[in-house]
C-alpha atoms as a PDB file:
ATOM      1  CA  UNK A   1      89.634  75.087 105.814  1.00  0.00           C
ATOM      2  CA  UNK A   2      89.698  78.683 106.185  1.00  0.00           C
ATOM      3  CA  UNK A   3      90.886  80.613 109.313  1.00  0.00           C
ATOM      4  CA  UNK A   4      88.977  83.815 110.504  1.00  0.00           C
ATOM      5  CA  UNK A   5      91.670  86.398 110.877  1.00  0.00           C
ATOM      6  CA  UNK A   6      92.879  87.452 114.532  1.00  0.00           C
ATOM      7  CA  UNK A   7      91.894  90.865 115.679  1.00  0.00           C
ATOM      8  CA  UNK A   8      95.409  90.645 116.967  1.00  0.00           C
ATOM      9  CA  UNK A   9      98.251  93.039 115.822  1.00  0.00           C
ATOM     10  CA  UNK A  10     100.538  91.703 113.107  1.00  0.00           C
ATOM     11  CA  UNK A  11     103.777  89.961 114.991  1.00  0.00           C
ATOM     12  CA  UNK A  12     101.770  89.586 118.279  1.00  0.00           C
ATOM     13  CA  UNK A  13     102.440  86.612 119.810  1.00  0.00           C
ATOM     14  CA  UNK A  14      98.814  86.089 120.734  1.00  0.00           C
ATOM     15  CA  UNK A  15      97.423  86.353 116.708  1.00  0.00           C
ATOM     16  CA  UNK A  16      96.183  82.534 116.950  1.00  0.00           C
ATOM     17  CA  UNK A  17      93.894  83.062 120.129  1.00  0.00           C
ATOM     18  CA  UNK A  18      90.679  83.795 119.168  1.00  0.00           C
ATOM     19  CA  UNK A  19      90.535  82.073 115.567  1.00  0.00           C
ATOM     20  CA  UNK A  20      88.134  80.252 114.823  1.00  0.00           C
ATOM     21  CA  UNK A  21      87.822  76.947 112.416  1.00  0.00           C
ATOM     22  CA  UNK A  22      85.419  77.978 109.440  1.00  0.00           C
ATOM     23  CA  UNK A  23      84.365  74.941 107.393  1.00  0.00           C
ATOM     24  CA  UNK A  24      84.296  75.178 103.760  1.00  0.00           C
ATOM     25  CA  UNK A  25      82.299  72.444 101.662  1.00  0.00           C
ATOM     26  CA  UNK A  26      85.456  71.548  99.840  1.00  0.00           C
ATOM     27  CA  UNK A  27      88.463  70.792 102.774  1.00  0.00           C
ATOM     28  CA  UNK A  28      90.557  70.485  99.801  1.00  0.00           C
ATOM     29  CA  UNK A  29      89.880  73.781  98.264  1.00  0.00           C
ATOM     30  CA  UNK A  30      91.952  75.871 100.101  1.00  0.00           C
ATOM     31  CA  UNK A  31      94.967  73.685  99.010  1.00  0.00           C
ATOM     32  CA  UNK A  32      94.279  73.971  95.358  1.00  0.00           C
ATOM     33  CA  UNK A  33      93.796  78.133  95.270  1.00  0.00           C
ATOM     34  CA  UNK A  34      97.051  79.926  93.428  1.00  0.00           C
ATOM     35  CA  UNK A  35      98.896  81.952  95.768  1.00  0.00           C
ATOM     36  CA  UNK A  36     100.920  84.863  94.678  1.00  0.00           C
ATOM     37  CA  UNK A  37     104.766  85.837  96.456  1.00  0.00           C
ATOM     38  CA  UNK A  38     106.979  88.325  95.298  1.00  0.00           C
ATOM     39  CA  UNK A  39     109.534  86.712  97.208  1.00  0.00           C
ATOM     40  CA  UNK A  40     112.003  87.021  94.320  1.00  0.00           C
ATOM     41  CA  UNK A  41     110.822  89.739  92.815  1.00  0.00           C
ATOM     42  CA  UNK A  42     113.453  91.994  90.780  1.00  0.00           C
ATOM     43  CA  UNK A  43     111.930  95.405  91.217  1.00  0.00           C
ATOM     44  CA  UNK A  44     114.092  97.186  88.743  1.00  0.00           C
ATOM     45  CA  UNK A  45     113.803  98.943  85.521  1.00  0.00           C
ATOM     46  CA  UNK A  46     116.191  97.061  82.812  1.00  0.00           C
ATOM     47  CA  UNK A  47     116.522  96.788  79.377  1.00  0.00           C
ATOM     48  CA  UNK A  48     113.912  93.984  79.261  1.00  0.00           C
ATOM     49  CA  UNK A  49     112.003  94.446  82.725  1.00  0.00           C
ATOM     50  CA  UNK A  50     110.363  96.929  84.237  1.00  0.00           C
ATOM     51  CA  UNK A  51     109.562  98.019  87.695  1.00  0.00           C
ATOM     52  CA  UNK A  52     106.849  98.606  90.077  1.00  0.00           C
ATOM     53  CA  UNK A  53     106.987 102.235  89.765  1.00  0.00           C
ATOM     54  CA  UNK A  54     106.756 102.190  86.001  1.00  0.00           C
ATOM     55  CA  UNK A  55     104.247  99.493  85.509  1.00  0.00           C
ATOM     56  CA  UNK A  56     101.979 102.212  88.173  1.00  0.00           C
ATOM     57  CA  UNK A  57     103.084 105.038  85.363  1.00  0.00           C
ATOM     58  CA  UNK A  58     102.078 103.229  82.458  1.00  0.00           C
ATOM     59  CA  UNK A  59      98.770 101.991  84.126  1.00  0.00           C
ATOM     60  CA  UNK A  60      99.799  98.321  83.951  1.00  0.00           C
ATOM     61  CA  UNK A  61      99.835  98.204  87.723  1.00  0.00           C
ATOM     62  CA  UNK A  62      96.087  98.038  88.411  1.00  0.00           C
ATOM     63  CA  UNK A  63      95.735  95.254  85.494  1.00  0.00           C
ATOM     64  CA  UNK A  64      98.264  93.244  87.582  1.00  0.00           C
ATOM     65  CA  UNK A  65      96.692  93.374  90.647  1.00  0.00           C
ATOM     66  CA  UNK A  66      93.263  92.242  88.810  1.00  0.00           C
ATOM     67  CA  UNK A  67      94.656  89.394  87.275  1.00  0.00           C
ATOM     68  CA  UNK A  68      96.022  88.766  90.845  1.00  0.00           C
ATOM     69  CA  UNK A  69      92.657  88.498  91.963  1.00  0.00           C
ATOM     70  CA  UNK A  70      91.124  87.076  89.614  1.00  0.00           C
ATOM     71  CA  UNK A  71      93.443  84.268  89.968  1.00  0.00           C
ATOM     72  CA  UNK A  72      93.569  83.671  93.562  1.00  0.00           C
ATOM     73  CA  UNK A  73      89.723  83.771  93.726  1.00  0.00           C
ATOM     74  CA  UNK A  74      89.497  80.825  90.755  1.00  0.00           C
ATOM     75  CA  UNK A  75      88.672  77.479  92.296  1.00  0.00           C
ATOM     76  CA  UNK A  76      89.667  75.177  90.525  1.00  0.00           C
ATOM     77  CA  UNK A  77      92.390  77.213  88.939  1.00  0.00           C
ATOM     78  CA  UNK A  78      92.129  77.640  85.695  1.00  0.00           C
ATOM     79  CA  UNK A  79      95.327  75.937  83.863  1.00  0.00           C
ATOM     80  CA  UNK A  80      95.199  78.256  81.141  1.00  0.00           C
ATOM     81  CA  UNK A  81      96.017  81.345  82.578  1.00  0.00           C
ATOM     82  CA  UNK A  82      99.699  80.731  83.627  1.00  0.00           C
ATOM     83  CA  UNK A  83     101.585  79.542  80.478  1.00  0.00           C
ATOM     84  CA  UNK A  84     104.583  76.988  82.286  1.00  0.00           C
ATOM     85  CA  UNK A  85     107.597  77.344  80.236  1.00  0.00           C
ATOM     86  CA  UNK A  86     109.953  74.726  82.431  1.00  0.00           C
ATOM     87  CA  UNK A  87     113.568  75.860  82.594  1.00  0.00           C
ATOM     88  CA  UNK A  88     114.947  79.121  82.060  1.00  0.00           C
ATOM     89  CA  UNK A  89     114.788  80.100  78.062  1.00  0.00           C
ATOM     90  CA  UNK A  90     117.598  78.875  76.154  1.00  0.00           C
ATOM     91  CA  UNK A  91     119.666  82.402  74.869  1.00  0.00           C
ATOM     92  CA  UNK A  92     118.120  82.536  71.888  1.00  0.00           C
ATOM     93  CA  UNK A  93     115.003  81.885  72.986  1.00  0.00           C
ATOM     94  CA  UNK A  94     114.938  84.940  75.106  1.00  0.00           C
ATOM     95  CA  UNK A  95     115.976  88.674  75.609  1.00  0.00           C
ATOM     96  CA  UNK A  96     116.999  88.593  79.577  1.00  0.00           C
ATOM     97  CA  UNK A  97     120.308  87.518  80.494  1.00  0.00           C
ATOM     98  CA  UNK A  98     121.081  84.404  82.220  1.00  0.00           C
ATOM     99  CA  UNK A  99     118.567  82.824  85.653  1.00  0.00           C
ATOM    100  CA  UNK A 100     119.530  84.880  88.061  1.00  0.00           C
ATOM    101  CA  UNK A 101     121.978  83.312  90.345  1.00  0.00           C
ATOM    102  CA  UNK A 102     119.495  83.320  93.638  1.00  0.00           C
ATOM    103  CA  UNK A 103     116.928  81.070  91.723  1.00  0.00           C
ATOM    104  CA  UNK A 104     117.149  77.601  90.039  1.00  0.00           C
ATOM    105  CA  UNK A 105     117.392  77.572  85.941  1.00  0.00           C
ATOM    106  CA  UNK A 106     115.644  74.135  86.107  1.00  0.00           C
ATOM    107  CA  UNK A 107     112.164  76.001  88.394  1.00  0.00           C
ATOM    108  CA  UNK A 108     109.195  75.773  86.383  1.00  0.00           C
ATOM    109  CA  UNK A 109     109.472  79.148  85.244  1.00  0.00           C
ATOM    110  CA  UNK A 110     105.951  80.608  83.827  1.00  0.00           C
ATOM    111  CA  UNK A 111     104.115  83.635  82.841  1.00  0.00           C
ATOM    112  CA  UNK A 112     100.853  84.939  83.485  1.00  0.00           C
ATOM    113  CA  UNK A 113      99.204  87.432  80.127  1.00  0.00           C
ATOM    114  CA  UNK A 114      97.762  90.027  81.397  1.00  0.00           C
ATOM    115  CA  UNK A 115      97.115  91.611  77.600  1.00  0.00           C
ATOM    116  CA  UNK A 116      98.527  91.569  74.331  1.00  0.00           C
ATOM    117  CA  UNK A 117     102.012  90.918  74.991  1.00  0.00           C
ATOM    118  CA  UNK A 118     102.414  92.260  78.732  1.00  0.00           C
ATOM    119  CA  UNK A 119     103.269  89.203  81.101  1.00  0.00           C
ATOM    120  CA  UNK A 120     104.291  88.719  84.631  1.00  0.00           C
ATOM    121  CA  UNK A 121     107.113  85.735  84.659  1.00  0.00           C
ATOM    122  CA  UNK A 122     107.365  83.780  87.639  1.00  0.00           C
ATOM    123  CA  UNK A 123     107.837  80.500  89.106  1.00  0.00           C
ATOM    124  CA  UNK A 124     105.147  77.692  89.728  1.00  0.00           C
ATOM    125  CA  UNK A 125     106.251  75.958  92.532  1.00  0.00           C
ATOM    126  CA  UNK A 126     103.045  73.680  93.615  1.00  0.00           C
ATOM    127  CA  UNK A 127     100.315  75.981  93.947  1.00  0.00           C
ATOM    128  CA  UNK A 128     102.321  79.210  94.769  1.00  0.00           C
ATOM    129  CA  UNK A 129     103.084  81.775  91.840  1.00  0.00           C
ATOM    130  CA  UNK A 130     106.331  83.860  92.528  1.00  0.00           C
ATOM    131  CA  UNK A 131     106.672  86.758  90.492  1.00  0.00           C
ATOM    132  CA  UNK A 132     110.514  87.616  89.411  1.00  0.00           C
ATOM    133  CA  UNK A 133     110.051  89.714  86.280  1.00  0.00           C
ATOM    134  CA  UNK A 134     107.412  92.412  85.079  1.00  0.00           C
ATOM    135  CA  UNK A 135     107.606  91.786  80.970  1.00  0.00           C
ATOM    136  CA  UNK A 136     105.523  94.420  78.629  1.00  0.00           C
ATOM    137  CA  UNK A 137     107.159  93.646  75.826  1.00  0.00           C
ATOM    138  CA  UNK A 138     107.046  89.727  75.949  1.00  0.00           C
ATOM    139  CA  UNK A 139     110.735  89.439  75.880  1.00  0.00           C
ATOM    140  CA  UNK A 140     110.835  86.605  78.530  1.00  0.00           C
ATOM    141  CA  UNK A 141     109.946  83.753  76.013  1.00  0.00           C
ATOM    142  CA  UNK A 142     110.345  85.006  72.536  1.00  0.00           C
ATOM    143  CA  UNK A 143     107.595  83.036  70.072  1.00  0.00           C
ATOM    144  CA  UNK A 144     107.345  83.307  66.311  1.00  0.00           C
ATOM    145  CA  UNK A 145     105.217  85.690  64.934  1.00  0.00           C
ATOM    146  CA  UNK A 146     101.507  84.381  64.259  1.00  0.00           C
ATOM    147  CA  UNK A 147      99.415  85.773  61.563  1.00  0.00           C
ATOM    148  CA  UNK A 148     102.245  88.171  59.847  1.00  0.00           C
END
C-alpha cells in the first residue's frame, strides 16, 4: 500500500489529513522495495573513502544516485546487485580500519557496484540499505585478482 503524499508542510502536525489509501495489486510490494538511509554515513575524505563532495568532482555522484534509483524502483529486488559480505572484513581482508565504533562489526555489511571497482558499502538490515562508506577503489573487501 502506497500513501499519496500530504500537500501539508514537512513537520506539520496535520501531514496525515488528507492522504489517501492507494491500492497496489501486490499489498506486499511495498514491503519488499530496497530503501536507501544514509543514516551512518561517514561523509569524509580518507585514505580509503571518499566524500560527497569528491564523488560530485569526479562525476561518481550522478552514477550513485542512478543506481539508487534503479534499485529502489526494482520489484522484486534483484539479489544480485548488493554483494552481502556479513561481518566487518577481517584486517587483512580489507584496507579501512576497524567497524566504526557507532555500528555493529557483526551487521550484514554489503556493497552495491556501481562500475568497475567503485562501490558504495553499507549495511542490509531487512530491506533498508544504509550507506557508511563511498569506495572507488574497492578497498572495502579486498578479492584476488581475476584474469591477471
Amino acid at each position: 500500500m502506497t500513501k499519496r503524499l500530504s500537500k501539508a508542510p514537512l513537520g506539520s502536525n496535520s501531514r496525515k489529513e488528507n492522504t489517501k489509501e492507494l491500492q497496489s495489486p501486490n499489498s506486499n510490494e511495498a514491503s519488499n522495495l530496497i530503501v536507501v538511509s544514509f543514516k551512518h554515513f561517514i561523509d569524509q575524505d580518507t585514505g580509503y573513502s571518499q566524500s560527497l563532495k569528491t564523488w560530485e568532482n569526479l562525476g561518481l555522484l550522478s552514477l550513485m544516485n542512478t543506481a539508487f534509483i534503479q534499485l529502489c524502483k526494482e520489484y522484486p529486488a534483484n539479489p544480485q546487485r548488493i554483494k552481502k559480505y556479513g561481518s566487518y572484513p577481517e584486517a587483512g581482508k580489507t584496507d579501512y580500519p576497524v567497524c566504526p565504533q557507532h555500528l555493529s562489526k557483526s551487521a550484514n555489511w554489503s556493497s552495491l557496484r556501481l562500475q568497475g571497482s567503485v562501490r558504495v558499502i553499507g549495511i542490509m538490515d531487512c530491506n533498508i540499505f544504509y550507506v557508511v562508506y563511498l569506495d572507488k577503489d574497492h578497498l572495502f573487501y579486498l578479492s584476488p585478482k581475476k584474469h591477471t
